[in-house]
PDB file of N, CA and C in Angstrom:
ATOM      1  N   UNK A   1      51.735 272.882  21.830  1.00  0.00           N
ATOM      2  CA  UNK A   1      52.661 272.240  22.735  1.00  0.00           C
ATOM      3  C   UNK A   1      53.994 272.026  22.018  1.00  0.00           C
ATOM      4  N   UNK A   2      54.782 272.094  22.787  1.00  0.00           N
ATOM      5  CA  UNK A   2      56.501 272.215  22.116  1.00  0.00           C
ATOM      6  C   UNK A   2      56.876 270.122  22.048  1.00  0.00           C
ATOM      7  N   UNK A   3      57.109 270.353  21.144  1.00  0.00           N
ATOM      8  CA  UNK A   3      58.079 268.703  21.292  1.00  0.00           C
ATOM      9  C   UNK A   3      59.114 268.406  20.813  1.00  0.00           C
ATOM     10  N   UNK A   4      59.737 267.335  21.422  1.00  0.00           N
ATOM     11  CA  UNK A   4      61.221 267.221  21.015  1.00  0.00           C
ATOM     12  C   UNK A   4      60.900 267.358  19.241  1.00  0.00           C
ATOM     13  N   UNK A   5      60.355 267.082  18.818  1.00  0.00           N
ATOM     14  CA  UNK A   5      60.410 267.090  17.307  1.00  0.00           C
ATOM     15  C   UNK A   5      60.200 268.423  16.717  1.00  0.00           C
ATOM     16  N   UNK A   6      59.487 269.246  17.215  1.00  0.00           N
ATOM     17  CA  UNK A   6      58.894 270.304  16.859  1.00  0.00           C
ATOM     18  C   UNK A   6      60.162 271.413  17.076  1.00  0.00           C
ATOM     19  N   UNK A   7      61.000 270.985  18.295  1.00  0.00           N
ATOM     20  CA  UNK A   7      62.427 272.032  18.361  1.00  0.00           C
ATOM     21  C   UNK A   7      63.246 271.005  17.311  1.00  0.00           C
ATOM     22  N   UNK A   8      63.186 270.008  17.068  1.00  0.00           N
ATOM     23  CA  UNK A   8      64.619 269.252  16.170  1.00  0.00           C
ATOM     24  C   UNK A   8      64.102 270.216  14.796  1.00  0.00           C
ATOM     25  N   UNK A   9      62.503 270.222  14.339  1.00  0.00           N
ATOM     26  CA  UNK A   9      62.258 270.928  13.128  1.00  0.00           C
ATOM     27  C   UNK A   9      62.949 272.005  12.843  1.00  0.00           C
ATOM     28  N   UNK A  10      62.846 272.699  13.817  1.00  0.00           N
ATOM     29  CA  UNK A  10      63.373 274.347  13.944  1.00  0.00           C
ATOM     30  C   UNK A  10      64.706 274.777  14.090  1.00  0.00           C
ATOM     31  N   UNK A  11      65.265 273.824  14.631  1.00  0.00           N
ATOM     32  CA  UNK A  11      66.868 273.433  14.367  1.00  0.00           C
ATOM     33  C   UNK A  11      66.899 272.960  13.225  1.00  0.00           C
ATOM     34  N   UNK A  12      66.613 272.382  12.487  1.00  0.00           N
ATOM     35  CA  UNK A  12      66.918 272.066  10.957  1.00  0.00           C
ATOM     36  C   UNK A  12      66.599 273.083   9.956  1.00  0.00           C
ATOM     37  N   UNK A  13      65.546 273.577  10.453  1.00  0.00           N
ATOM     38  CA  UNK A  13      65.308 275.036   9.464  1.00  0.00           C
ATOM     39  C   UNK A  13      66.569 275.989   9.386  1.00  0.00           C
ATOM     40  N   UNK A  14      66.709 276.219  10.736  1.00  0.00           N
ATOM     41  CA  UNK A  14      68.114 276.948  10.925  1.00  0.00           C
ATOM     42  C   UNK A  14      69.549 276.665  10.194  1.00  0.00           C
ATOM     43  N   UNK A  15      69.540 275.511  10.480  1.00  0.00           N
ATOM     44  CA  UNK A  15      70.398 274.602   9.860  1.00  0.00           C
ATOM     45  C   UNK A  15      70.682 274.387   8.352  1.00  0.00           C
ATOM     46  N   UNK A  16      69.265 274.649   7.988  1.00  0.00           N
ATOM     47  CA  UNK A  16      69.595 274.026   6.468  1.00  0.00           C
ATOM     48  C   UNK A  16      68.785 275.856   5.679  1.00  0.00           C
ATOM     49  N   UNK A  17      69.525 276.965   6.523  1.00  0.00           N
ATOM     50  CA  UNK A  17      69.266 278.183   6.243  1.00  0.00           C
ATOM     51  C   UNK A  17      67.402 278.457   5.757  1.00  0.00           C
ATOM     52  N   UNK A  18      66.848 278.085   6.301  1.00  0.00           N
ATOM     53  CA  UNK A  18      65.461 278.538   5.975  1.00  0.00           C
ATOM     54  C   UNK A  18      65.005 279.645   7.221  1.00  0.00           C
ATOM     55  N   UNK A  19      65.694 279.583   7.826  1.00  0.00           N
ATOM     56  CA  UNK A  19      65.067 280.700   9.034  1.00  0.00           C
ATOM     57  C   UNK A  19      66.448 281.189   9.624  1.00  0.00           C
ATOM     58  N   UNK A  20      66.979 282.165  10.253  1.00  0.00           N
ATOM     59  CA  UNK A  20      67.708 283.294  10.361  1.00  0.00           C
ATOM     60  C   UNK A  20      68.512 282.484  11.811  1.00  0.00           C
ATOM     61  N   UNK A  21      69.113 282.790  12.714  1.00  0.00           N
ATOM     62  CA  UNK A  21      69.380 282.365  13.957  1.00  0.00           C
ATOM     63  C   UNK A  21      68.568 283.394  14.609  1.00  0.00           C
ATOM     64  N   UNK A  22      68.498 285.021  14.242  1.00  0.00           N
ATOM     65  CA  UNK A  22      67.532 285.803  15.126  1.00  0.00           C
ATOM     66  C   UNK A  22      65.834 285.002  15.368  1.00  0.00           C
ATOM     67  N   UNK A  23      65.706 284.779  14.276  1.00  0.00           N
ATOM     68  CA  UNK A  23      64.216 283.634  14.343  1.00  0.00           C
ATOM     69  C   UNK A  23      64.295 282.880  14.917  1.00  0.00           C
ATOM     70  N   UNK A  24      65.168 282.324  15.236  1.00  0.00           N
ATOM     71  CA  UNK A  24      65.481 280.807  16.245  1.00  0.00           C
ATOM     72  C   UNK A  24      65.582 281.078  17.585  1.00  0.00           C
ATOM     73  N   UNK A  25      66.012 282.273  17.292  1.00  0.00           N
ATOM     74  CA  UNK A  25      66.298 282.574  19.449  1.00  0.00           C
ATOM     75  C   UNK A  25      65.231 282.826  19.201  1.00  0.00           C
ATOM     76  N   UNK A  26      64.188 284.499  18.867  1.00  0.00           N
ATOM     77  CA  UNK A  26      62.875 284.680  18.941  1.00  0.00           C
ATOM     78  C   UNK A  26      62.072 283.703  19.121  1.00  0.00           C
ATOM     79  N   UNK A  27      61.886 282.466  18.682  1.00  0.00           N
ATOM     80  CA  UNK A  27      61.196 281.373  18.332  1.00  0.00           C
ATOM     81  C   UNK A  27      61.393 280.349  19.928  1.00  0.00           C
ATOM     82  N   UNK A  28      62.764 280.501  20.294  1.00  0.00           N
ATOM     83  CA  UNK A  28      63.239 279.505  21.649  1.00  0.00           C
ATOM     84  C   UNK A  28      62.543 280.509  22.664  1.00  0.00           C
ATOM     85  N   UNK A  29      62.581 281.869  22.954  1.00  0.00           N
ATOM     86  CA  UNK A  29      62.527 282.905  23.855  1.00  0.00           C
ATOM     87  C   UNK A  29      60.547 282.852  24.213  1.00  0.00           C
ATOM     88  N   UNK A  30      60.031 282.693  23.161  1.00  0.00           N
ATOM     89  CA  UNK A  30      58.563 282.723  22.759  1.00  0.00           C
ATOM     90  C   UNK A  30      58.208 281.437  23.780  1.00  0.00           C
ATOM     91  N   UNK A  31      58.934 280.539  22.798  1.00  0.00           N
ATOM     92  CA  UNK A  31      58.128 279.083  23.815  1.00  0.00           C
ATOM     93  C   UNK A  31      58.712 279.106  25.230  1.00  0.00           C
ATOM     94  N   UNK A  32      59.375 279.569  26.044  1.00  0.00           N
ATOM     95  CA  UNK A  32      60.334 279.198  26.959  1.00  0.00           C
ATOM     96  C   UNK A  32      59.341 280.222  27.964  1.00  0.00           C
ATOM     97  N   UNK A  33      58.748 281.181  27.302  1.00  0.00           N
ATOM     98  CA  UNK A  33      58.198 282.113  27.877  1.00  0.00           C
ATOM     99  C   UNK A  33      56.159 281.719  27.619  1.00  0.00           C
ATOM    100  N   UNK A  34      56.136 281.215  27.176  1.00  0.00           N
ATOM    101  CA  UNK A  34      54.564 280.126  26.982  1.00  0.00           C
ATOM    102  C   UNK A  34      54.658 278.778  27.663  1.00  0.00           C
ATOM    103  N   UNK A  35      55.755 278.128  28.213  1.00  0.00           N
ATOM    104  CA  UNK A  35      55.841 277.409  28.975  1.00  0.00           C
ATOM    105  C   UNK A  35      55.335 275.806  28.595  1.00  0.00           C
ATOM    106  N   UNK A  36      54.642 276.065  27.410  1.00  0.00           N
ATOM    107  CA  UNK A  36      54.035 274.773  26.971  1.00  0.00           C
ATOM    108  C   UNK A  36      54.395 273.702  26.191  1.00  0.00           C
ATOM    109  N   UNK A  37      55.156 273.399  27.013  1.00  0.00           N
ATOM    110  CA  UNK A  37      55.892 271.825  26.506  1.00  0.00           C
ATOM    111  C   UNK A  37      55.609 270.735  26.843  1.00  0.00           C
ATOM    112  N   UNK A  38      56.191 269.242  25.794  1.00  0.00           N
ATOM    113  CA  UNK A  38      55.498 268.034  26.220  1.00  0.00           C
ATOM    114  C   UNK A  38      55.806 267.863  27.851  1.00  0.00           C
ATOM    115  N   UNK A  39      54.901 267.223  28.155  1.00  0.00           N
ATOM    116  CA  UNK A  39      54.894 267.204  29.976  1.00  0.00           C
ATOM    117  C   UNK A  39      55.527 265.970  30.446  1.00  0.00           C
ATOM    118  N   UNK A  40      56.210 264.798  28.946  1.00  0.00           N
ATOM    119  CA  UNK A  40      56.950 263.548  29.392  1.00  0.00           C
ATOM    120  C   UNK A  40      58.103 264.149  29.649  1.00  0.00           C
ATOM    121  N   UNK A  41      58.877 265.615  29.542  1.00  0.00           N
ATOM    122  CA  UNK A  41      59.935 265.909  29.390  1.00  0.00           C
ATOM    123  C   UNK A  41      60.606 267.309  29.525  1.00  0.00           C
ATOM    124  N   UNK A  42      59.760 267.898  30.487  1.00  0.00           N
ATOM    125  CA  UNK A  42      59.939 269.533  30.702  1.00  0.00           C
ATOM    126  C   UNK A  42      61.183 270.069  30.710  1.00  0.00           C
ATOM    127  N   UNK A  43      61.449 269.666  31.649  1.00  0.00           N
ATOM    128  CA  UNK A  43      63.107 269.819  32.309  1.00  0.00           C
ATOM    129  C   UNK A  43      64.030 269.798  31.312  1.00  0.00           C
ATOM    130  N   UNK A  44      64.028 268.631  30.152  1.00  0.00           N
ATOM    131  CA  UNK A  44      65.109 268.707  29.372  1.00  0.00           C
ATOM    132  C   UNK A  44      64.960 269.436  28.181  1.00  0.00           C
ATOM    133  N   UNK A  45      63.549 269.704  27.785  1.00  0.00           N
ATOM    134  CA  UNK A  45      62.774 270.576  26.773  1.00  0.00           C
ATOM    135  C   UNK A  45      63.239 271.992  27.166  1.00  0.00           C
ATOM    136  N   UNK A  46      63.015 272.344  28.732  1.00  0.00           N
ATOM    137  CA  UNK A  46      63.363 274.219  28.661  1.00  0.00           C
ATOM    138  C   UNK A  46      64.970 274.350  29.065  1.00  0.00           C
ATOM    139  N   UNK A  47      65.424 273.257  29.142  1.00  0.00           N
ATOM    140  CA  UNK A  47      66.929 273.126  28.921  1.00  0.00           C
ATOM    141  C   UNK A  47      67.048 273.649  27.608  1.00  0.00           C
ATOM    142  N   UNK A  48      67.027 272.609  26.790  1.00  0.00           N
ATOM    143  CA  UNK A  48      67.370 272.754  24.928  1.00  0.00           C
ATOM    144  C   UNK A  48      66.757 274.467  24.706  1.00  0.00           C
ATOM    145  N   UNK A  49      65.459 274.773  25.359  1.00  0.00           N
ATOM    146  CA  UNK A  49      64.812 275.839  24.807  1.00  0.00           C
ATOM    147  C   UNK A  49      65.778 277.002  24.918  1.00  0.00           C
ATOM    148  N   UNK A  50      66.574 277.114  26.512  1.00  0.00           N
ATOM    149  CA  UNK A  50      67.392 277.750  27.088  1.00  0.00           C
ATOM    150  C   UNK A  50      68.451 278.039  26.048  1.00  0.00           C
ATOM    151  N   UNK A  51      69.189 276.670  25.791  1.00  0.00           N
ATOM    152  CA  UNK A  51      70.283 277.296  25.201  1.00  0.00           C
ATOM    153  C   UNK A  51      70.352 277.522  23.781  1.00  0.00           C
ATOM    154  N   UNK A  52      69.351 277.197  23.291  1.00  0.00           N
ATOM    155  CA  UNK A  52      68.977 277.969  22.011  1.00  0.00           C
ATOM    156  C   UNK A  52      68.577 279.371  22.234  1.00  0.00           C
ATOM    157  N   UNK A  53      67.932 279.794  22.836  1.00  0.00           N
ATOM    158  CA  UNK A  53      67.363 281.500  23.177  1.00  0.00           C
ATOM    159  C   UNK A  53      68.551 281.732  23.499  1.00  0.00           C
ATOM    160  N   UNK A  54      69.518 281.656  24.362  1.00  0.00           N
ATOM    161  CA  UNK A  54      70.991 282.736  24.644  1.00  0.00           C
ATOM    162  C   UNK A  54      71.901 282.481  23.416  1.00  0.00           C
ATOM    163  N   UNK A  55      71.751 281.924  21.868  1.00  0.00           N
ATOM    164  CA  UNK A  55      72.056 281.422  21.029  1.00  0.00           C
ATOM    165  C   UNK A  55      72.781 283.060  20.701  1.00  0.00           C
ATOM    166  N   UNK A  56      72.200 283.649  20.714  1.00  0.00           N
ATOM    167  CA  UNK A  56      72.222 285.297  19.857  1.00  0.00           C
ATOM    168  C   UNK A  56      73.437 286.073  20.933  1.00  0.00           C
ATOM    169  N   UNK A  57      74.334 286.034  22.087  1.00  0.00           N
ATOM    170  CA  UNK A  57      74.761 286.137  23.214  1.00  0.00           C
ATOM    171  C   UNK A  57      76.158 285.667  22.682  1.00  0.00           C
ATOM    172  N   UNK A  58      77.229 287.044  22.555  1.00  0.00           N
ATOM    173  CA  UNK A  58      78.176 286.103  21.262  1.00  0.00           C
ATOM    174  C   UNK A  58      79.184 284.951  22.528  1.00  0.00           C
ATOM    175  N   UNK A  59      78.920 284.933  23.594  1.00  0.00           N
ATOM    176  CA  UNK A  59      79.840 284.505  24.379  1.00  0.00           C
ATOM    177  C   UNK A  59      78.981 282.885  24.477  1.00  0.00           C
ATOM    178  N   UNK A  60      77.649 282.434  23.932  1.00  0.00           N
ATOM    179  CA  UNK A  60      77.136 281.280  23.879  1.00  0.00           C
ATOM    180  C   UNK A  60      76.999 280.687  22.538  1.00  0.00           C
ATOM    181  N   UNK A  61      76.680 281.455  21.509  1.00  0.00           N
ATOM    182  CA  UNK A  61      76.637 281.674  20.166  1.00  0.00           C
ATOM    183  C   UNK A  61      76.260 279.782  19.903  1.00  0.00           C
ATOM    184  N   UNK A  62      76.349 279.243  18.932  1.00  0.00           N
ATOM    185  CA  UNK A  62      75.542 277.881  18.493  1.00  0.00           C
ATOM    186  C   UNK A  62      76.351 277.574  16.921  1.00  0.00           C
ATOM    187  N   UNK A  63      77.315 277.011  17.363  1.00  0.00           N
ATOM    188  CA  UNK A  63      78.118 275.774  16.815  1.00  0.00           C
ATOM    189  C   UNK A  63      77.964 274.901  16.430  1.00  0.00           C
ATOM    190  N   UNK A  64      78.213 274.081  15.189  1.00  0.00           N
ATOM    191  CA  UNK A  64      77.780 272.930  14.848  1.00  0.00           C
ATOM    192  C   UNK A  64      77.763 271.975  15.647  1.00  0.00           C
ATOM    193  N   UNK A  65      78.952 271.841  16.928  1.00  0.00           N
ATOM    194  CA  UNK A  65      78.880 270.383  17.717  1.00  0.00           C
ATOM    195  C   UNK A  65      77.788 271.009  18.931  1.00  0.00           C
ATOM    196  N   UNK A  66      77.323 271.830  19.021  1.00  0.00           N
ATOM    197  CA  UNK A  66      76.034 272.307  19.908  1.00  0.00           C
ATOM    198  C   UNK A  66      74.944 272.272  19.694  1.00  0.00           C
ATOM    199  N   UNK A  67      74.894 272.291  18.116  1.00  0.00           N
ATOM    200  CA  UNK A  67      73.550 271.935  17.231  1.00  0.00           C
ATOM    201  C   UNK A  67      73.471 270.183  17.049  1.00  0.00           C
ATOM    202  N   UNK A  68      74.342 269.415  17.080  1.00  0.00           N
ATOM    203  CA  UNK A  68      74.612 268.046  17.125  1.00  0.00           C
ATOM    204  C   UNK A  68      74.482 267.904  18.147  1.00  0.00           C
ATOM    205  N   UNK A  69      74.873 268.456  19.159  1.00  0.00           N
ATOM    206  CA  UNK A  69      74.296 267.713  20.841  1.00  0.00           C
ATOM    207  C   UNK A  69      73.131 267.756  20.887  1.00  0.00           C
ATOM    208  N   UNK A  70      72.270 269.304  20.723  1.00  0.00           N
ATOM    209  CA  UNK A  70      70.859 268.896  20.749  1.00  0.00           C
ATOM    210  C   UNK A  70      70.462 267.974  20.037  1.00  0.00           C
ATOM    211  N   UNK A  71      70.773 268.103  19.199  1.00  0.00           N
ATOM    212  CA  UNK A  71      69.276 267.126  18.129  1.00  0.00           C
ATOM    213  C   UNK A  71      69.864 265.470  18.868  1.00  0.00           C
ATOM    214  N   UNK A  72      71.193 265.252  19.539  1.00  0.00           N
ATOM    215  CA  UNK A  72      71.186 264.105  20.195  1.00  0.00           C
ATOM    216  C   UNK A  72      70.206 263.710  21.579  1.00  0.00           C
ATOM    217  N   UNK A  73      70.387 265.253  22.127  1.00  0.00           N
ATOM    218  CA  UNK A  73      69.363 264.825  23.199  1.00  0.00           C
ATOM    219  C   UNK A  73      68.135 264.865  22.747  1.00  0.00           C
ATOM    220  N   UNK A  74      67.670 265.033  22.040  1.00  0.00           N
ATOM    221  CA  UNK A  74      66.190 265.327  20.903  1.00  0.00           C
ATOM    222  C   UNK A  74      65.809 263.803  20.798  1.00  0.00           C
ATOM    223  N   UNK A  75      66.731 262.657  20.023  1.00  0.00           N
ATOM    224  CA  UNK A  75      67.118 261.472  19.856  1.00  0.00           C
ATOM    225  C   UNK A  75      67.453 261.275  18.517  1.00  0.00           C
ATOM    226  N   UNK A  76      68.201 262.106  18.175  1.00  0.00           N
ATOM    227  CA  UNK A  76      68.036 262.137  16.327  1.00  0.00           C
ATOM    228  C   UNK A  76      69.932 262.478  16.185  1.00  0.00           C
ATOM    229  N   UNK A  77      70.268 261.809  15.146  1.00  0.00           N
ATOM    230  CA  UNK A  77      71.347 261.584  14.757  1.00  0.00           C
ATOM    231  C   UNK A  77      71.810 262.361  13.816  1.00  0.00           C
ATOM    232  N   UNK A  78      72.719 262.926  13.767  1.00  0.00           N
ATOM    233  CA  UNK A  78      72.509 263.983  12.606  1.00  0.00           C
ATOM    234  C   UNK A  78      73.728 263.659  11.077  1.00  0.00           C
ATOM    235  N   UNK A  79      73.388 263.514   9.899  1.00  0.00           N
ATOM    236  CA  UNK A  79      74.066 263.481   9.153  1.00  0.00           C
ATOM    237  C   UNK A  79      74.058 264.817   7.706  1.00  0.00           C
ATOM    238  N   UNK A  80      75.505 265.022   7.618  1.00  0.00           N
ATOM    239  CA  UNK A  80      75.370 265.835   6.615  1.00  0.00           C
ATOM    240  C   UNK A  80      75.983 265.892   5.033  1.00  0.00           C
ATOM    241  N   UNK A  81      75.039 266.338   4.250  1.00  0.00           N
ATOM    242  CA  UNK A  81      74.636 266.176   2.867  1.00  0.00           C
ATOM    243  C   UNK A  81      74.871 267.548   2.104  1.00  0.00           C
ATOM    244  N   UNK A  82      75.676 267.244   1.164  1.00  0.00           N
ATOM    245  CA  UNK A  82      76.223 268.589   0.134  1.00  0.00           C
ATOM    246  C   UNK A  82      75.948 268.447  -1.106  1.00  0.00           C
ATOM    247  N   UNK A  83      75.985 269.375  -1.948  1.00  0.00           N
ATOM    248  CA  UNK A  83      75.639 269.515  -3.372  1.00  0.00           C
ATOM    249  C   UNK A  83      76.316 270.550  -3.997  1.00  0.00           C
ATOM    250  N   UNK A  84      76.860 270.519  -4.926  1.00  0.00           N
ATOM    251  CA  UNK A  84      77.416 271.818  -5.584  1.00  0.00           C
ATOM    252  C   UNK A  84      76.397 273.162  -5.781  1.00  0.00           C
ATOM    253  N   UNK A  85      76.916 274.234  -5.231  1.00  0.00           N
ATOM    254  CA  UNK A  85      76.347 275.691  -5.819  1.00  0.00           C
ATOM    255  C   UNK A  85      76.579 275.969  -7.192  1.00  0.00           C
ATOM    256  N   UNK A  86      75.201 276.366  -7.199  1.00  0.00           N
ATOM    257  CA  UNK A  86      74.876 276.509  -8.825  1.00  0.00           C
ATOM    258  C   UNK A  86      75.650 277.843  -8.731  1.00  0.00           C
TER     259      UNK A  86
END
């Protein structure tokens, strides 16, 4: 089952380069198409799922303040953290 947490994960993977953006749409396109999401929240779940899968679509493409809206509607706040390259 998909949950708001389980897409905020996968947005952070993305995010913090552990998985590709092609993996992320593949990954949004998969569940959106399995249909199995938490059932407190469908509607806004295959929303988020939506516009992550047309992510790859250069005319929708996924922006930092688009990646910050989701994880707001998710309920998660997002802060960011740097370190020097070795």
């Amino acid at each position: 089952m998909i949950t708001k947490q389980i897409i905020a994960q996968q947005l952070l993977k993305y995010l913090n380069h552990q998985i590709t953006l092609p993996v992320l749409v593949d990954w949004a396109e998969n569940a959106i198409m399995q249909g199995n999401v938490e059932p407190a929240e469908p509607g806004t779940l295959m929303q988020i799922l939506g516009r992550i899968g047309a992510a790859d679509v250069k005319e929708f493409g996924l922006l930092w303040e688009d990646c910050n809206s989701i994880m707001h509607q998710l309920g998660y706040d997002m802060k960011v953290d740097a370190k020097l390259a070795a």
